[in-house]
C-alpha atoms as a PDB file:
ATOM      1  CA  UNK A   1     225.427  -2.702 -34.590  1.00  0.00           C
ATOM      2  CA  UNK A   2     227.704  -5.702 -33.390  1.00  0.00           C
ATOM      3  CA  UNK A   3     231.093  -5.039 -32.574  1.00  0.00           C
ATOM      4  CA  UNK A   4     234.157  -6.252 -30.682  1.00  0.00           C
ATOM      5  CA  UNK A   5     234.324  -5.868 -26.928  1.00  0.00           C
ATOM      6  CA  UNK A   6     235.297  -2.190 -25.891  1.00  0.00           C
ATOM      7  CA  UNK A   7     234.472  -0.713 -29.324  1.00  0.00           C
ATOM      8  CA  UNK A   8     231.563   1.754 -29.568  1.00  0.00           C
ATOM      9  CA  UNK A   9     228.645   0.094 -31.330  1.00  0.00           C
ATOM     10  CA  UNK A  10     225.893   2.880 -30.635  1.00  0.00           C
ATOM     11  CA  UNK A  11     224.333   4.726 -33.430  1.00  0.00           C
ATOM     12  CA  UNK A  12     223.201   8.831 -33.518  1.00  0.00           C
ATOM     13  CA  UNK A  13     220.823  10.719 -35.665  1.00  0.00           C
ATOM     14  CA  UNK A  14     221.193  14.382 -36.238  1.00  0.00           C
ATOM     15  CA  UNK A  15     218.069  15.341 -37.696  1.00  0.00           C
ATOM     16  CA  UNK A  16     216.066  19.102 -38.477  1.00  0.00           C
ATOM     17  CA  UNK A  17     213.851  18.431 -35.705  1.00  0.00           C
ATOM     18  CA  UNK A  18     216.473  18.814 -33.101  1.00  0.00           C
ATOM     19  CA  UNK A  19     217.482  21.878 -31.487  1.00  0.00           C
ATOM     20  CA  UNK A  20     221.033  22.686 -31.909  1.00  0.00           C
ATOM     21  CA  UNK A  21     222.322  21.507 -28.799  1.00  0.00           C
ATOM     22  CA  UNK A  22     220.901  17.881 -30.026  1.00  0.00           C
ATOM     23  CA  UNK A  23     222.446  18.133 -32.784  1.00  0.00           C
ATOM     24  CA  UNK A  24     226.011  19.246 -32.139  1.00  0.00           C
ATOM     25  CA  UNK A  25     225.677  16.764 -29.079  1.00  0.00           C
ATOM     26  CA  UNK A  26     225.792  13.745 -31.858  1.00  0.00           C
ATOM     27  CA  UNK A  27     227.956  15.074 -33.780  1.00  0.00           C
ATOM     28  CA  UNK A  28     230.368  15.263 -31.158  1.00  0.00           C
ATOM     29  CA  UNK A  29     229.216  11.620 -30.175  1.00  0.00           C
ATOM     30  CA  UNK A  30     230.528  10.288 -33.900  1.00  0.00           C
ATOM     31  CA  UNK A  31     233.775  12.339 -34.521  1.00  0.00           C
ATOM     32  CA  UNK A  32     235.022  11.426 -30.915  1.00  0.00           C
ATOM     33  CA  UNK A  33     234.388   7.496 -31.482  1.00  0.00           C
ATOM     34  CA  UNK A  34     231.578   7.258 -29.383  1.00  0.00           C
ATOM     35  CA  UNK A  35     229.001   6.189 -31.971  1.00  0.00           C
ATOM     36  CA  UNK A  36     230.168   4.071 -35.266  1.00  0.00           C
ATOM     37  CA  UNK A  37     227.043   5.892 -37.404  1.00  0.00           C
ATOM     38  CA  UNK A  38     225.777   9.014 -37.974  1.00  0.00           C
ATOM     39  CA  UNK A  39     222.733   9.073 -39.601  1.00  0.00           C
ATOM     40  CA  UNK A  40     221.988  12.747 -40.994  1.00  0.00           C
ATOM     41  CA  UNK A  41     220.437  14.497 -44.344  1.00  0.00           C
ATOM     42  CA  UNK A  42     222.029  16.229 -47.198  1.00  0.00           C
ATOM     43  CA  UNK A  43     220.988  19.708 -45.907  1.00  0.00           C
ATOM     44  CA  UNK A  44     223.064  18.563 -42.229  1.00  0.00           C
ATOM     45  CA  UNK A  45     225.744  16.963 -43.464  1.00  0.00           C
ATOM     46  CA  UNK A  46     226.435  17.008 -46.589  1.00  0.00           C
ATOM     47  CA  UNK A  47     228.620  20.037 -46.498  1.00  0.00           C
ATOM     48  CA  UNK A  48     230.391  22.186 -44.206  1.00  0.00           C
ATOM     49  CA  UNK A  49     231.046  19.395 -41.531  1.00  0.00           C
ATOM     50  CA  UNK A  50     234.450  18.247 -41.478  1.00  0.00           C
ATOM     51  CA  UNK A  51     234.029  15.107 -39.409  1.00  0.00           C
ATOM     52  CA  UNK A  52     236.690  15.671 -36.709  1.00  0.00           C
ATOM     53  CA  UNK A  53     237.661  16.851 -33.376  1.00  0.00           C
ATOM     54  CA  UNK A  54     237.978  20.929 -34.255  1.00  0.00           C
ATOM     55  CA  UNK A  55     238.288  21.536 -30.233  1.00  0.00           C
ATOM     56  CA  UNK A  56     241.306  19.382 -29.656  1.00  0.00           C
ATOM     57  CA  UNK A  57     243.800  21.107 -27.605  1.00  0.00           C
ATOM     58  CA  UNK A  58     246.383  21.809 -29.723  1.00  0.00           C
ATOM     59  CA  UNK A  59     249.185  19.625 -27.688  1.00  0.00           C
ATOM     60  CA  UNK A  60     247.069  16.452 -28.991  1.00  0.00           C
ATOM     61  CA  UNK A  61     246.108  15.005 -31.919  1.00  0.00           C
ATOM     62  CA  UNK A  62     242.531  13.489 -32.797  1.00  0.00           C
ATOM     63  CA  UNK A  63     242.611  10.262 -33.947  1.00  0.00           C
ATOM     64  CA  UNK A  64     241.635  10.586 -37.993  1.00  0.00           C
ATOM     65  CA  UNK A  65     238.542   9.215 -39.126  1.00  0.00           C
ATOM     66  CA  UNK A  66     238.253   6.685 -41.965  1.00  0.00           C
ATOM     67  CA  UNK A  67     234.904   7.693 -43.275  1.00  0.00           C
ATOM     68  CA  UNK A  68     232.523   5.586 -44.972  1.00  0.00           C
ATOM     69  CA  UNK A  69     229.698   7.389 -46.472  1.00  0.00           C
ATOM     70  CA  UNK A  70     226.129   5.463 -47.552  1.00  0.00           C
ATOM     71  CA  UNK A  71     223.696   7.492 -49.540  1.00  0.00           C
ATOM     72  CA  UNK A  72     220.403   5.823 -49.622  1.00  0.00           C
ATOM     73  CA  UNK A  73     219.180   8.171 -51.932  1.00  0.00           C
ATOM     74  CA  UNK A  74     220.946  10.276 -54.568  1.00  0.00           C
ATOM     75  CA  UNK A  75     221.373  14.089 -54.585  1.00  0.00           C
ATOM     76  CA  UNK A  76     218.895  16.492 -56.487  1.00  0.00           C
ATOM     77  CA  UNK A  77     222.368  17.565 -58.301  1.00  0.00           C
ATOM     78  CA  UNK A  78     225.770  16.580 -59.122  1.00  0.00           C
ATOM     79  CA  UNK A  79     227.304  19.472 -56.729  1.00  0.00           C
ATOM     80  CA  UNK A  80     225.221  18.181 -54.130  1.00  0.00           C
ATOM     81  CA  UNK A  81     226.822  14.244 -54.335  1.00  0.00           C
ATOM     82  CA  UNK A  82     229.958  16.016 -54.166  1.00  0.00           C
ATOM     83  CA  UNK A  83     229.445  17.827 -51.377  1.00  0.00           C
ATOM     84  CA  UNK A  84     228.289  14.889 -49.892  1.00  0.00           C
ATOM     85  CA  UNK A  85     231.030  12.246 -50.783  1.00  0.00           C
ATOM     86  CA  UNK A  86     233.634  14.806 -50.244  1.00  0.00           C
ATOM     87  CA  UNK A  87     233.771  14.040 -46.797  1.00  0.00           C
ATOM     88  CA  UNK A  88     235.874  11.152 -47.239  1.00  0.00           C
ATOM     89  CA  UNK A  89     239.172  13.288 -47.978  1.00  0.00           C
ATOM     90  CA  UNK A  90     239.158  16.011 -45.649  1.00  0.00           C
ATOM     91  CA  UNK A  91     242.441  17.005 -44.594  1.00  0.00           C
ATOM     92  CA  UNK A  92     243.326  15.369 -41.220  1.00  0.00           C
ATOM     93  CA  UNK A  93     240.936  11.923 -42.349  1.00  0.00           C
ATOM     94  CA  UNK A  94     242.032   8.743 -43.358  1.00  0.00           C
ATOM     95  CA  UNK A  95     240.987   7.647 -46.550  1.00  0.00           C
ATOM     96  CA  UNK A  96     237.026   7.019 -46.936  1.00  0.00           C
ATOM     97  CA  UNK A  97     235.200   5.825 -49.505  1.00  0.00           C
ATOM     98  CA  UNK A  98     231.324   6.343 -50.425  1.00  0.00           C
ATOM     99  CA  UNK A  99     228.346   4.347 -51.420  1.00  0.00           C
ATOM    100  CA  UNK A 100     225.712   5.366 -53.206  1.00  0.00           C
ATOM    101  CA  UNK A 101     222.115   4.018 -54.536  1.00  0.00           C
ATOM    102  CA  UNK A 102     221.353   5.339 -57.536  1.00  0.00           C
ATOM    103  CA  UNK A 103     217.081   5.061 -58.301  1.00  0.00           C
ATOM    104  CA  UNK A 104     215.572   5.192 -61.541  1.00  0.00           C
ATOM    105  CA  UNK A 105     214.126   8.566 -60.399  1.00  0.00           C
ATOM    106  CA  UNK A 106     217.598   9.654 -60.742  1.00  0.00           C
ATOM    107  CA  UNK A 107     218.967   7.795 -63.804  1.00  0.00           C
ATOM    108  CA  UNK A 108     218.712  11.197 -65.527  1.00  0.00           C
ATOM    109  CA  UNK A 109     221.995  12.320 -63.741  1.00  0.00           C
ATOM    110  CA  UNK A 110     223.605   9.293 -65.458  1.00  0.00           C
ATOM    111  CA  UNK A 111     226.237  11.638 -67.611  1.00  0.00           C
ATOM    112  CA  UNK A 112     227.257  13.979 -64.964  1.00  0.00           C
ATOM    113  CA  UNK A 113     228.093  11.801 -62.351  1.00  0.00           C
ATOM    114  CA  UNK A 114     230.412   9.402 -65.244  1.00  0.00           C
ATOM    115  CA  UNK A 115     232.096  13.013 -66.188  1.00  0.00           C
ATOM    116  CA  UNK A 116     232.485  12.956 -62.456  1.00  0.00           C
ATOM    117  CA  UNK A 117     233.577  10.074 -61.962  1.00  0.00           C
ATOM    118  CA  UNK A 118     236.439   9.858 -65.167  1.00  0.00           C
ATOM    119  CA  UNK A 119     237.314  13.318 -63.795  1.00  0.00           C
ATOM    120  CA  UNK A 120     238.399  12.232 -60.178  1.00  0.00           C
ATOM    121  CA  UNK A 121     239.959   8.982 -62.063  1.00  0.00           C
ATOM    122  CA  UNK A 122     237.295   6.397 -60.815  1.00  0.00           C
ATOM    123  CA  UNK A 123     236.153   3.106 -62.185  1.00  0.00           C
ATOM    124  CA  UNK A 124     233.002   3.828 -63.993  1.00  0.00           C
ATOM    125  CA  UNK A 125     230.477   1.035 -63.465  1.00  0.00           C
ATOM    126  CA  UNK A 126     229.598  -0.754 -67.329  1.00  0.00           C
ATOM    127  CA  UNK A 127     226.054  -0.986 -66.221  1.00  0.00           C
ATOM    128  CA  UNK A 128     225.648   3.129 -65.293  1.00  0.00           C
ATOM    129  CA  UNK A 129     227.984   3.415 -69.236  1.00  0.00           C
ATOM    130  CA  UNK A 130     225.350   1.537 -70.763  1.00  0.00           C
ATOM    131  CA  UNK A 131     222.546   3.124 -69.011  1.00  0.00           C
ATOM    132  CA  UNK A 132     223.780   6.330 -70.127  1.00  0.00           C
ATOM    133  CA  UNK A 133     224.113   4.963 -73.650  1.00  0.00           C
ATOM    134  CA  UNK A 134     220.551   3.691 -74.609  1.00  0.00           C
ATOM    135  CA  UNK A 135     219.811   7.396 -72.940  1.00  0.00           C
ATOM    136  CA  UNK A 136     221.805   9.168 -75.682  1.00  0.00           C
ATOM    137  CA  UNK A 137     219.656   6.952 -78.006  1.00  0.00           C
ATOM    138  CA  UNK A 138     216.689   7.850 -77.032  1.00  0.00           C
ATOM    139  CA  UNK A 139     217.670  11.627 -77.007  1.00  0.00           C
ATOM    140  CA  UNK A 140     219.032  11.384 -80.173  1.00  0.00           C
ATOM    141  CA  UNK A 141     215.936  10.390 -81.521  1.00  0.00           C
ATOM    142  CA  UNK A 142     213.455  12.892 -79.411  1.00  0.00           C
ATOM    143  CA  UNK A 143     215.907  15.824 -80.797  1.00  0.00           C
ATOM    144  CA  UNK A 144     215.456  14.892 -84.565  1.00  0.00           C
ATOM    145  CA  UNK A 145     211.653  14.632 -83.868  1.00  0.00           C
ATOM    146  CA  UNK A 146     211.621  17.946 -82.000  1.00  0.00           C
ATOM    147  CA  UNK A 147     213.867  19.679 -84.733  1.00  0.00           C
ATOM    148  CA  UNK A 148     211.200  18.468 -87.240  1.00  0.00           C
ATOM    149  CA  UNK A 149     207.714  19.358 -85.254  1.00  0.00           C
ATOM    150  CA  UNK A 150     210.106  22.747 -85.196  1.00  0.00           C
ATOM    151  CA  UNK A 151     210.003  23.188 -88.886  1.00  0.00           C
ATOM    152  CA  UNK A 152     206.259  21.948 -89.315  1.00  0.00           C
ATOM    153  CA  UNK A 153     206.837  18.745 -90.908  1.00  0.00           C
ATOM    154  CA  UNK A 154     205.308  15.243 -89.962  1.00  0.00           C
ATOM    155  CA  UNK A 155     206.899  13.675 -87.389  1.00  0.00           C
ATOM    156  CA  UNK A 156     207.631  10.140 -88.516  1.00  0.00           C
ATOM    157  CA  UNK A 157     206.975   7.724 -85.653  1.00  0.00           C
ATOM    158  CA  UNK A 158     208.164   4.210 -86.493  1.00  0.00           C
ATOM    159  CA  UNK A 159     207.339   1.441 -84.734  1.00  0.00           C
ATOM    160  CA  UNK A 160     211.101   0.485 -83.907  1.00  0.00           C
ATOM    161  CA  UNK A 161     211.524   4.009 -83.117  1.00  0.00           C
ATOM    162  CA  UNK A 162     212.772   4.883 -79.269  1.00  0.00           C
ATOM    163  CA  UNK A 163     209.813   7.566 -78.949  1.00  0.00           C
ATOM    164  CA  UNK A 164     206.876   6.311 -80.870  1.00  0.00           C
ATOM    165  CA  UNK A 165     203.954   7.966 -79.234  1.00  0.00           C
ATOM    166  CA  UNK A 166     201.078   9.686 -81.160  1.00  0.00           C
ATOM    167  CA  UNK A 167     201.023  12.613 -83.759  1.00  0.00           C
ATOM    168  CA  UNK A 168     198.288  15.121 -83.848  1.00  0.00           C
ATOM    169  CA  UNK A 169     199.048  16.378 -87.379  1.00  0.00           C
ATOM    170  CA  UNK A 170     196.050  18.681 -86.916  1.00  0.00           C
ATOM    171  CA  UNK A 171     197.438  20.979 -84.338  1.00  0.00           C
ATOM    172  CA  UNK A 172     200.937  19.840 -84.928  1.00  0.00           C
ATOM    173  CA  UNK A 173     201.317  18.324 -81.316  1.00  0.00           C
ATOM    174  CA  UNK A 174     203.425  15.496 -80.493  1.00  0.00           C
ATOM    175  CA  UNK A 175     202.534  12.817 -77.610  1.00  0.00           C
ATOM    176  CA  UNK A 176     205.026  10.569 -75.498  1.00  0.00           C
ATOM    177  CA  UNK A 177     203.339   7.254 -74.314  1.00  0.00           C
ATOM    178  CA  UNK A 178     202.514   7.088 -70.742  1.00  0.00           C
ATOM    179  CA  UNK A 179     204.594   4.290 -70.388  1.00  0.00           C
ATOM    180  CA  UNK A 180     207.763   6.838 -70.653  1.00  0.00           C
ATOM    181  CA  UNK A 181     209.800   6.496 -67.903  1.00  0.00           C
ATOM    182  CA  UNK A 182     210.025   9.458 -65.251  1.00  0.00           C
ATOM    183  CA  UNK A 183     213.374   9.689 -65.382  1.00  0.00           C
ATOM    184  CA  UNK A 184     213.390  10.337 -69.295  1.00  0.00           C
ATOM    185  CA  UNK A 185     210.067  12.541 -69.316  1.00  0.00           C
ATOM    186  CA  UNK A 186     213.014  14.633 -66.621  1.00  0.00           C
ATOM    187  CA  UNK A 187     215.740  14.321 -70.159  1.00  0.00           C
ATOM    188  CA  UNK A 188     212.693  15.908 -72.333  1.00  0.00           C
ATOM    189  CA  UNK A 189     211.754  18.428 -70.813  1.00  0.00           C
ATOM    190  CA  UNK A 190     215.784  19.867 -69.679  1.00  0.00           C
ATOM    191  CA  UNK A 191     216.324  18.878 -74.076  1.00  0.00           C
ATOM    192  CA  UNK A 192     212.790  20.954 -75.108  1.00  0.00           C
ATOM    193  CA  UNK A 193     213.963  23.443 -73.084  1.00  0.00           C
ATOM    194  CA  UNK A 194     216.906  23.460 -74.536  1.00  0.00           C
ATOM    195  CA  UNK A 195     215.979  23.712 -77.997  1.00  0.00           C
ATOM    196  CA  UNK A 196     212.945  26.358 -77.429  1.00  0.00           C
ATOM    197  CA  UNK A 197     210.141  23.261 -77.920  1.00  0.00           C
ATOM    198  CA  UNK A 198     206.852  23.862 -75.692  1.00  0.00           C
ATOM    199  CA  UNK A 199     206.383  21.288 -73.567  1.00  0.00           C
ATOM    200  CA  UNK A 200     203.617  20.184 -70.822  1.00  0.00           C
ATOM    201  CA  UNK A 201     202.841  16.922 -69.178  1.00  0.00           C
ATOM    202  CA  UNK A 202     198.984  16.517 -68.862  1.00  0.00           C
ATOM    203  CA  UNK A 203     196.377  13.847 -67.718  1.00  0.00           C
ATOM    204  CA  UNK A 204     196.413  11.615 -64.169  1.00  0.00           C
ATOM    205  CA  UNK A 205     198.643   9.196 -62.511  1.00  0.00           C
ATOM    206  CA  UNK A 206     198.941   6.484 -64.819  1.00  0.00           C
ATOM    207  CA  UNK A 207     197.536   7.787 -68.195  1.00  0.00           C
ATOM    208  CA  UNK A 208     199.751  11.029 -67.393  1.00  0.00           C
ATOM    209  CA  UNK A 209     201.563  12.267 -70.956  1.00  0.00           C
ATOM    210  CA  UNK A 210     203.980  14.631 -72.453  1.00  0.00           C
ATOM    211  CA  UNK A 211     202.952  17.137 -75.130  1.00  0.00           C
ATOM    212  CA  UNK A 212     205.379  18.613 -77.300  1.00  0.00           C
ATOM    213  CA  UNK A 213     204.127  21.390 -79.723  1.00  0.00           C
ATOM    214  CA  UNK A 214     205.698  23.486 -82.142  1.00  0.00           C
ATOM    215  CA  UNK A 215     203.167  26.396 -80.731  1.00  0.00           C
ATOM    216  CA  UNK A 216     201.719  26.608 -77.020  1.00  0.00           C
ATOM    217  CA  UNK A 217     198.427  27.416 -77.122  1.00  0.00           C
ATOM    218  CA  UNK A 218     197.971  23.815 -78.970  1.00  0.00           C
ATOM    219  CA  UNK A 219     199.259  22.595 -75.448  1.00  0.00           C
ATOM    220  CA  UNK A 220     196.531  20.848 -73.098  1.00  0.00           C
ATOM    221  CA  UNK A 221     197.618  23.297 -70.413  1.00  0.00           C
ATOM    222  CA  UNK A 222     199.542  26.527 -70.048  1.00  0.00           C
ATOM    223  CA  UNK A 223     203.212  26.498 -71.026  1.00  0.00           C
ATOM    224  CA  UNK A 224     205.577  29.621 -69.551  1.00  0.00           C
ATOM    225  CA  UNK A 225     209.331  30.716 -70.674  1.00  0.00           C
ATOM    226  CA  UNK A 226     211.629  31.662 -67.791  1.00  0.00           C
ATOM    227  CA  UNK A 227     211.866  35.555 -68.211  1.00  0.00           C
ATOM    228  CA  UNK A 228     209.184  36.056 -70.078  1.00  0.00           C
ATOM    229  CA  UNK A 229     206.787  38.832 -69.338  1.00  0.00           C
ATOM    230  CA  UNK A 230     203.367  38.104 -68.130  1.00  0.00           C
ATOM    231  CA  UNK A 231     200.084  39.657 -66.905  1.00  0.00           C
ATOM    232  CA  UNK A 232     198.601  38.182 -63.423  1.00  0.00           C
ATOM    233  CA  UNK A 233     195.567  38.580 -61.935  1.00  0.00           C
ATOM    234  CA  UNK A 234     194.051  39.017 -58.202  1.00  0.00           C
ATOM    235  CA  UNK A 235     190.454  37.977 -56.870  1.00  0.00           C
ATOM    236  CA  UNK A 236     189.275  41.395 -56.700  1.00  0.00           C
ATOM    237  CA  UNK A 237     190.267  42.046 -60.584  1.00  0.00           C
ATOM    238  CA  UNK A 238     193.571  43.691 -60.248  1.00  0.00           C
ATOM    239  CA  UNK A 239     195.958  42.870 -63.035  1.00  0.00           C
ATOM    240  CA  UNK A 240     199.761  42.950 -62.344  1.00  0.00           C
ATOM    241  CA  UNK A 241     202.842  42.703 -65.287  1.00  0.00           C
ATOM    242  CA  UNK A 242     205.542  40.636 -63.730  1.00  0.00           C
ATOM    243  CA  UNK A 243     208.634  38.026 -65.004  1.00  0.00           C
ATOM    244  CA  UNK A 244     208.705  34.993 -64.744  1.00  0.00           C
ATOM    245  CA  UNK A 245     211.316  33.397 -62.458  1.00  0.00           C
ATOM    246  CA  UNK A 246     210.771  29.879 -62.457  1.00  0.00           C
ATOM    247  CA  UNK A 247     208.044  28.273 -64.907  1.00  0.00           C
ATOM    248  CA  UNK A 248     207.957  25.211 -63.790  1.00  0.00           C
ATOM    249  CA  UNK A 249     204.772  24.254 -62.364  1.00  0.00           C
ATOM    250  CA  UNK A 250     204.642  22.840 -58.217  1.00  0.00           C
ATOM    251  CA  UNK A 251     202.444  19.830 -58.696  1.00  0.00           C
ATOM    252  CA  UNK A 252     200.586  20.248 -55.343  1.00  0.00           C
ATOM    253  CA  UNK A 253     199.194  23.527 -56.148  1.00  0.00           C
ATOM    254  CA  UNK A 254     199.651  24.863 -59.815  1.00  0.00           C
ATOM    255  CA  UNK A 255     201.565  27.372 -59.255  1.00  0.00           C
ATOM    256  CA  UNK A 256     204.937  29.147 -60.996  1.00  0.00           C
ATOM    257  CA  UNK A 257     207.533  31.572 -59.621  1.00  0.00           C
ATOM    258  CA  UNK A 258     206.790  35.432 -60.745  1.00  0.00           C
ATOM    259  CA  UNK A 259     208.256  38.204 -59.591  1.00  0.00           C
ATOM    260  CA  UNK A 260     206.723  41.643 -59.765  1.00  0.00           C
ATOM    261  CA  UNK A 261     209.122  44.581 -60.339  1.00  0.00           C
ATOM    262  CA  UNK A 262     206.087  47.461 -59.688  1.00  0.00           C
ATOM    263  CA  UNK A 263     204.850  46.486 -56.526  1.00  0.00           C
ATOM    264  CA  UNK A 264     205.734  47.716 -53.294  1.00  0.00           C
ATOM    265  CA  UNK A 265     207.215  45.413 -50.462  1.00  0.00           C
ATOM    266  CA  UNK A 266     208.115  41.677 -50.975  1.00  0.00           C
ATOM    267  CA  UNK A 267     206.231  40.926 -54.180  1.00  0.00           C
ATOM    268  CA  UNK A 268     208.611  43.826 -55.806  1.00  0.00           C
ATOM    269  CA  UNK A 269     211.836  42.166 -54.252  1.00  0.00           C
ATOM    270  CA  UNK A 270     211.312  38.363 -54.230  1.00  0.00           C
ATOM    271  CA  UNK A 271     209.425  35.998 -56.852  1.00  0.00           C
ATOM    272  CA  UNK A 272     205.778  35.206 -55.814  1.00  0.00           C
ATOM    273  CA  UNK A 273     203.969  31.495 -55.888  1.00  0.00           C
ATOM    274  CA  UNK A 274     201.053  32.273 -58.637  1.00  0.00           C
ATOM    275  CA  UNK A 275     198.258  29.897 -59.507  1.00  0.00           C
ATOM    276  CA  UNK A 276     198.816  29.452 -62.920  1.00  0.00           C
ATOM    277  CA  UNK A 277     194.989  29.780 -63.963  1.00  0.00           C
ATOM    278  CA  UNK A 278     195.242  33.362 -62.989  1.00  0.00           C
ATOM    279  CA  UNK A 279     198.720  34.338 -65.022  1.00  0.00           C
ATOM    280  CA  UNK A 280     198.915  34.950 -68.673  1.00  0.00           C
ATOM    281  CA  UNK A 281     201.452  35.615 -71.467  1.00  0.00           C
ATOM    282  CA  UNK A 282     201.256  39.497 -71.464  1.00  0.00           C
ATOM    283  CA  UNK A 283     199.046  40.517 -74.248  1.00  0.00           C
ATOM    284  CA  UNK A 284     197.087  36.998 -74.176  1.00  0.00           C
ATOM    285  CA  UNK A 285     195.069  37.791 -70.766  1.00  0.00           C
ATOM    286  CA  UNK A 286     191.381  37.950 -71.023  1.00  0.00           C
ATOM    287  CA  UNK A 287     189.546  41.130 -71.237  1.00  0.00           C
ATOM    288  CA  UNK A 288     188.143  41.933 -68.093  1.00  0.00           C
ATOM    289  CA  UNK A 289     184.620  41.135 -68.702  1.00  0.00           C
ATOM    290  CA  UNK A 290     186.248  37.522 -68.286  1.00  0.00           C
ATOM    291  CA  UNK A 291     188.131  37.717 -65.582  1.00  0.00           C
ATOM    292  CA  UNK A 292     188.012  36.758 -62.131  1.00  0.00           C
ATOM    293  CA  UNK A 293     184.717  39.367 -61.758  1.00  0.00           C
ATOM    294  CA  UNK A 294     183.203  36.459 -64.614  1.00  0.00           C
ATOM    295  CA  UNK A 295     180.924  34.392 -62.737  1.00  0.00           C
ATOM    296  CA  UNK A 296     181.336  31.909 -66.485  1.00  0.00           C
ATOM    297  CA  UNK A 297     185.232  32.353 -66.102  1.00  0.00           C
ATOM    298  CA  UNK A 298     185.506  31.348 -62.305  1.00  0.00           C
ATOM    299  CA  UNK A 299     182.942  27.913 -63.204  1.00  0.00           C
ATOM    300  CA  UNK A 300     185.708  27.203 -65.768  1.00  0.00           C
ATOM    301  CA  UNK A 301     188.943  27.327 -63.768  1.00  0.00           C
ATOM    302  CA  UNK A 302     187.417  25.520 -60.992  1.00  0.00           C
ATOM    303  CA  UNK A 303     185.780  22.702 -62.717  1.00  0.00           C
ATOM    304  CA  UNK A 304     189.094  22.121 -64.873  1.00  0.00           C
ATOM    305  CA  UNK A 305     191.634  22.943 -62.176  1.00  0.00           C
ATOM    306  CA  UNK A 306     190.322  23.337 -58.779  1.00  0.00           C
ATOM    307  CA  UNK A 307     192.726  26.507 -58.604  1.00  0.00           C
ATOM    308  CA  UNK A 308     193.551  28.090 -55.472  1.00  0.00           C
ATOM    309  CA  UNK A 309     194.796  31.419 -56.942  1.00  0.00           C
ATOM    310  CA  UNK A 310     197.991  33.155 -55.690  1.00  0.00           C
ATOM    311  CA  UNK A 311     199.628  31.700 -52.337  1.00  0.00           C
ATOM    312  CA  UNK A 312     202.910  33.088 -51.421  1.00  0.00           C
ATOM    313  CA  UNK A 313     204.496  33.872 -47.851  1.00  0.00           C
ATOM    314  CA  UNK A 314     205.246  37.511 -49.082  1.00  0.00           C
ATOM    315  CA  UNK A 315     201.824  38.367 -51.124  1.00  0.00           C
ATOM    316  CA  UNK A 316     198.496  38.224 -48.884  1.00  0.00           C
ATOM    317  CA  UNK A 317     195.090  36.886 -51.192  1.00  0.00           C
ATOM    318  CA  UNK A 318     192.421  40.020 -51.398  1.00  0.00           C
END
């Protein structure tokens, strides 16, 4: 960074790879005017860092900070952005001010951050009012079709329509075009939950589509409830009744969050990472002649979905 003569220019990183020492070393660096920018992570800095000289003697006075902060990405949640521009007006600072990218993987969080934003009294961008707008369109319209695929009518898809997509009338399951944006496949899913709809996304990369059904097993995959009760299974045929704590699925490895109030140790205390090829609604699993110990059973799950079965830091595989 170019600067005047005599004013620091240098620029410090305080990353998770450093040990503390490293770290607190650049934080020092920025708060006592030695470096202009600090460039950190949420997790570092974007709470419980107040950005100035805490071991001042008490005779003296730290010179206050006028903050800028730069977010190059936006938070996972609306608590998290204001954690992180919160920095700005710590007691003892000059007034900051903070900039922030917003990416269309985020555009979901449109409506919370304007409530945050009219709350605290700022300008509220027309661009992010309109975003939000043709949003609450295309909501409006997904709820009225969810509300009728609810109560087992046809689903009328016009061509004007915001949400299109196909109807399959037969098994009364409703399809999103790929085309969908990520973002708004995100509003679906938070709405369907909201409103009790099952919901999956199936298929690969590009051709990758959300199914909405008025019952789950006409899903192309397995659909879980949070808190719902459900049967899991180990490799050596051991069946488990657990609850589920988070069902969303991790994409790099199938698996959902159950926790199992009957075992012993950590898989009684803390929720469990289960493949979810080997969990089941309880009374839906298999009988055991088609379970794991099914040569015809084990064939299936691995051709469809190369499943690794349960992997969790607390729960060893038999």
């Amino acid at each position: 960074l170019e600067s005047a003569p005599g004013v620091a220019k240098s620029c410090v990183a305080m990353v998770k790879d450093q040990g503390p020492e490293d770290q607190h070393s650049a934080y020092l660096s920025f708060v006592h005017g030695k470096a202009r920018v600090l460039c950190s992570s949420f997790a570092l800095a974007g709470r419980g860092l107040d950005f100035c000289d805490t071991a001042a003697k008490a005779d003296s006075r730290a010179n206050p900070l006028s903050l800028a902060v730069i977010l190059f990405d936006f938070p996972s949640s609306i608590a998290e952005y204001a954690n992180c521009i919160g920095r700005t007006s710590r007691p003892g600072q000059s007034q900051g001010r903070a900039l922030a990218f917003l990416p269309e993987g985020r555009f979901w969080i449109a409506g919370e951050l304007i409530a945050l934003m009219e709350h605290c009294g700022q300008e509220v961008p027309q661009p992010l009012r309109n975003l939000h707008a043709e949003d609450q369109k295309f909501l409006a319209d997904i709820r009225d079709g969810m509300l009728l695929l609810q109560g087992e009518q046809t689903v009328q898809l016009g061509s004007g329509s915001f949400c299109s997509g196909d109807y399959d009338s037969e098994h009364s399951v409703w399809i999103l075009p790929a085309s969908l944006p990520q973002y708004r496949r995100k509003l679906v899913h938070l709405l369907a939950d909201e409103l009790g709809v099952p919901h999956v996304s199936a298929g690969e990369r590009e051709s990758r589509r959300l199914h909405l059904a008025s019952d789950r097993k006409s899903l192309p995959d397995k659909f879980f409830v949070e808190g719902e009760a459900v049967v899991a299974m180990q490799r050596d045929g051991r069946r488990h009744h657990g609850i589920v704590v988070d069902p969303h699925f991790r994409r790099r490895d199938r698996a959902i969050q159950v926790r199992f109030p009957n075992m012993r140790g950590d898989a009684g205390k803390f929720p469990q990472a289960v493949g979810v090829d080997w969990v089941w609604p309880e009374g839906q699993e298999p009988p055991p002649s088609q379970g794991w110990g099914s040569k015809a059973y084990h064939d299936q799950g691995q051709r469809r979905y190369q499943s690794r079965g349960w992997r969790s830091s607390g729960y060893a595989e038999t």
